[in-house]
N, C-alpha and C. Protein backbone atom coordinates (compact mmCIF):
# COMPACT_ATOMS: atom_id res chain seq x y z
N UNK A 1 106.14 105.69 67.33
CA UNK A 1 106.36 106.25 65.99
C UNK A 1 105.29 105.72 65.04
N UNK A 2 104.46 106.52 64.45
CA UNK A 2 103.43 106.58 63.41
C UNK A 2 103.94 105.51 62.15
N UNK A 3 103.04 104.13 61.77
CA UNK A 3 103.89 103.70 60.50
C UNK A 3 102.60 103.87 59.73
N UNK A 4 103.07 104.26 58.13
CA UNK A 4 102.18 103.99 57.43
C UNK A 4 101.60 102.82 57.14
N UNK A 5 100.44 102.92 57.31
CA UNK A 5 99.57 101.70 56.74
C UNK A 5 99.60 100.99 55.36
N UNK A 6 99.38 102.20 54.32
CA UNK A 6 100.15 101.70 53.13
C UNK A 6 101.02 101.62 52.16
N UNK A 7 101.55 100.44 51.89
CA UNK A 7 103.19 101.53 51.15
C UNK A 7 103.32 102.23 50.34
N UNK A 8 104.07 103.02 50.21
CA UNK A 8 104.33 104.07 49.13
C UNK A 8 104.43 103.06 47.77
N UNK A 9 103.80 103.58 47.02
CA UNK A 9 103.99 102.94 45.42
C UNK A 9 106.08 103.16 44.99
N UNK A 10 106.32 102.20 44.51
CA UNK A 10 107.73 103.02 44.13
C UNK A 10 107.83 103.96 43.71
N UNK A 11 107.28 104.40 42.65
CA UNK A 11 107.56 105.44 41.82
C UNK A 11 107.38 107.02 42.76
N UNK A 12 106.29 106.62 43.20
CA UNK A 12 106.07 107.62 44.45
C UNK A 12 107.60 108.35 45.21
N UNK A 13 107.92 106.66 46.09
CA UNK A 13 109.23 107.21 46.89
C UNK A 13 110.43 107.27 45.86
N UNK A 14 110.63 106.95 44.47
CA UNK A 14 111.91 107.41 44.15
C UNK A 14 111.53 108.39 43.43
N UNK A 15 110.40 109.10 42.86
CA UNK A 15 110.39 111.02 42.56
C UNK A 15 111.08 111.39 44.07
N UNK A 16 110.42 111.21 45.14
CA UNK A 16 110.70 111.70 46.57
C UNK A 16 112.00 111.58 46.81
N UNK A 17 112.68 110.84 46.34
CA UNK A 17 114.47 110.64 46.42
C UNK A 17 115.01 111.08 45.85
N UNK A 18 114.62 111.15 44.23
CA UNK A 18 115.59 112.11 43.55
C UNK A 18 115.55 113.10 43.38
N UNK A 19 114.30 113.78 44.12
CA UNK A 19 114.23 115.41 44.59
C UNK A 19 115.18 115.51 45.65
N UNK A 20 114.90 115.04 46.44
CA UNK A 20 115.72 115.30 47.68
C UNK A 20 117.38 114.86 47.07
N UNK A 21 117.93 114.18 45.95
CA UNK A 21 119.29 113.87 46.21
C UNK A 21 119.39 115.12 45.28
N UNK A 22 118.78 115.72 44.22
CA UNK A 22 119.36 116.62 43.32
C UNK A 22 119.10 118.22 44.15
N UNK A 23 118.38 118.61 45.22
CA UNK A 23 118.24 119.57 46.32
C UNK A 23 119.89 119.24 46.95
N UNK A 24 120.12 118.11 47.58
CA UNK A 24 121.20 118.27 48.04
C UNK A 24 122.41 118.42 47.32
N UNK A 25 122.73 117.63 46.21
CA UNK A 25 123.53 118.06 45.17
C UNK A 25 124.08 119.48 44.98
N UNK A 26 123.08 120.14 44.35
CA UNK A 26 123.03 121.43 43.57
C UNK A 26 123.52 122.12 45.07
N UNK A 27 122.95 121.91 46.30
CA UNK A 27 123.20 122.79 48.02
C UNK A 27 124.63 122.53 47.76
């Protein structure tokens, strides 16, 4: 399994989370 080399900035992965929790929400 592929790991990223570098980490995601936070802000990065929590836009990426709270898209994905308000997509599932609203589903």
């Amino acid at each position: 399994m592929p790991v990223p080399k570098r980490k995601t900035s936070q802000s990065r992965r929590d836009k990426r989370r709270a898209q994905q929790k308000l997509t599932v929400e609203t589903a």
